[in-house]
Protein backbone atom coordinates (compact mmCIF):
# COMPACT_ATOMS: atom_id res chain seq x y z
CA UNK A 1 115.24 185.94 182.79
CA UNK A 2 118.73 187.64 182.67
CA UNK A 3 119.00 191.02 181.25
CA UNK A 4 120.71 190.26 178.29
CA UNK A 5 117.85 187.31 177.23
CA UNK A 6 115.45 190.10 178.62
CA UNK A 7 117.00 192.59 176.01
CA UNK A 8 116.33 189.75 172.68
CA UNK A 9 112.51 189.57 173.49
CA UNK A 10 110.59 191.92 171.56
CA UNK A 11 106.99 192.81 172.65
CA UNK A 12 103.77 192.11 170.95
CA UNK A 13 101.27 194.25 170.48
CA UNK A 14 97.20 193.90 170.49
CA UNK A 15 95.39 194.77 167.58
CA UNK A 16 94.97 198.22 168.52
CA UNK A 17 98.63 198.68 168.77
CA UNK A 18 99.26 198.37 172.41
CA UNK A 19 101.94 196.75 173.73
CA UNK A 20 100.75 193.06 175.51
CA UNK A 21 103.64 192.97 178.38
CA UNK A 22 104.54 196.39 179.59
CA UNK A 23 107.23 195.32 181.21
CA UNK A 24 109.20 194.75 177.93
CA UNK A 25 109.03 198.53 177.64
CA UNK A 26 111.88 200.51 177.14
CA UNK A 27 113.15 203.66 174.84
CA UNK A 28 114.63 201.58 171.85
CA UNK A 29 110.85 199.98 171.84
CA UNK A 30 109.18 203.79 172.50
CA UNK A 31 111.73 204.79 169.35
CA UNK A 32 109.77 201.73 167.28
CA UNK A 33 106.67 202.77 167.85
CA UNK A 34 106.81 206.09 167.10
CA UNK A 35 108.97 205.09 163.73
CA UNK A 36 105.13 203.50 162.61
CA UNK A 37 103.39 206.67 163.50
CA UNK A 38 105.74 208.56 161.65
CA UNK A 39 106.45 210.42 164.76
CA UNK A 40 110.16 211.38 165.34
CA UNK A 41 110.87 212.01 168.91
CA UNK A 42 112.14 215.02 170.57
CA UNK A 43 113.02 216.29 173.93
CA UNK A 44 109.56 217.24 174.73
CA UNK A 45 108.21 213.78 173.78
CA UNK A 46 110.12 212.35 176.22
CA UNK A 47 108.70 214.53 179.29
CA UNK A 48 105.09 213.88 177.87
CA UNK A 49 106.13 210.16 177.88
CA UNK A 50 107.48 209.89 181.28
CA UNK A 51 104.90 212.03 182.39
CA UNK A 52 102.58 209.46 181.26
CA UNK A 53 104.17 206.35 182.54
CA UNK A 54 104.57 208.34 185.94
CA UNK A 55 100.83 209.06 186.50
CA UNK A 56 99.91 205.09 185.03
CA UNK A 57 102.55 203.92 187.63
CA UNK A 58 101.13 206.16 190.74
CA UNK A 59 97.63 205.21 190.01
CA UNK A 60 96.72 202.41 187.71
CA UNK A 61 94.33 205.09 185.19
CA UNK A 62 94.61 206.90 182.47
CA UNK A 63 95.02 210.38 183.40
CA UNK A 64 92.91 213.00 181.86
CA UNK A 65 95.44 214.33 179.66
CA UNK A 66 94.70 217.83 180.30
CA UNK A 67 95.90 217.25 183.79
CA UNK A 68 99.67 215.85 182.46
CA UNK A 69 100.37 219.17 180.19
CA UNK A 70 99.06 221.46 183.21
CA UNK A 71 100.86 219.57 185.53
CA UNK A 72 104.06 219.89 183.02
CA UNK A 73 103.42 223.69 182.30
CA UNK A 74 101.56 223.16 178.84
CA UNK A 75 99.04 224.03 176.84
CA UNK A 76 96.26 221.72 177.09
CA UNK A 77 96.53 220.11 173.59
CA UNK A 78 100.43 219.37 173.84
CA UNK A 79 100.37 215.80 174.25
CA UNK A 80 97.72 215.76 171.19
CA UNK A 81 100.05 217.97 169.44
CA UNK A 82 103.20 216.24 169.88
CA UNK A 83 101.99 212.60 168.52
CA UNK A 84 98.50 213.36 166.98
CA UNK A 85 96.47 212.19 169.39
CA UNK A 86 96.62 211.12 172.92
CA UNK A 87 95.96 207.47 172.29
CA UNK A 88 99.22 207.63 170.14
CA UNK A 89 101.00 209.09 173.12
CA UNK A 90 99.53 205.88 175.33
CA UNK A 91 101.36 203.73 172.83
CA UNK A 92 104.63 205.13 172.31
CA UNK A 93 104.86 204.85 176.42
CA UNK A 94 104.42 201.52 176.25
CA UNK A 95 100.97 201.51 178.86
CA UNK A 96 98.66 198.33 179.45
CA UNK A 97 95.08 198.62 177.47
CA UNK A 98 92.98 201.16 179.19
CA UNK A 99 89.82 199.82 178.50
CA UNK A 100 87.40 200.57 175.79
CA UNK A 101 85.88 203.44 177.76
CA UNK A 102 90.09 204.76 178.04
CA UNK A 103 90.39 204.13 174.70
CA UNK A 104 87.64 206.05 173.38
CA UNK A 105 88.23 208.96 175.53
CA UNK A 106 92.17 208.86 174.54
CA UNK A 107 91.08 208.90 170.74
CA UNK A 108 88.99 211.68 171.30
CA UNK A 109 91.86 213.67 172.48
């Protein structure tokens, strides 16, 4: 698939909200997702979200999110603070379903 056909496909998304194909990830997508939540993206979303996609791509987990906002200098609720709860912040980076267990713990958050 070229880049340019690659650019026309637009992800689907589970019923939970998670994106099906992670590799059809990219900002303009993050930007869409966030529009639903009614979450508008700053500068500081953007390290949360990298942060995120960072730790998934290292080690194949969700990280416990306390570990991300230490590890970025935060307080411990920052990720819940910036898009209302950590499973949010999952879906606006665009990372594979976690799992029920992942899922439960991330909507806890």
């Amino acid at each position: 698939m070229t880049a340019v056909s690659q650019m026309a496909v637009k992800p689907k998304f589970d019923e939970d909200g998670l994106i099906i194909d992670p590799t059809l990830w990219n900002e303009e997508v993050a930007e869409d997702i966030a529009e639903q939540l009614n979450i508008r993206l700053g500068a500081e979303h953007w390290v949360a979200i990298y942060a995120l996609r960072n730790y998934y791509k290292r080690f194949g987990v969700a990280p416990a999110m306390s570990s991300i906002c230490r590890e970025n200098a935060r307080d411990k609720h920052w990720i819940h603070d910036l898009f209302d709860s950590c499973f949010n912040a999952w879906r606006v980076a665009g990372l594979a379903n976690p799992g029920e267990e992942a899922k439960s713990y991330l909507s806890d958050m």
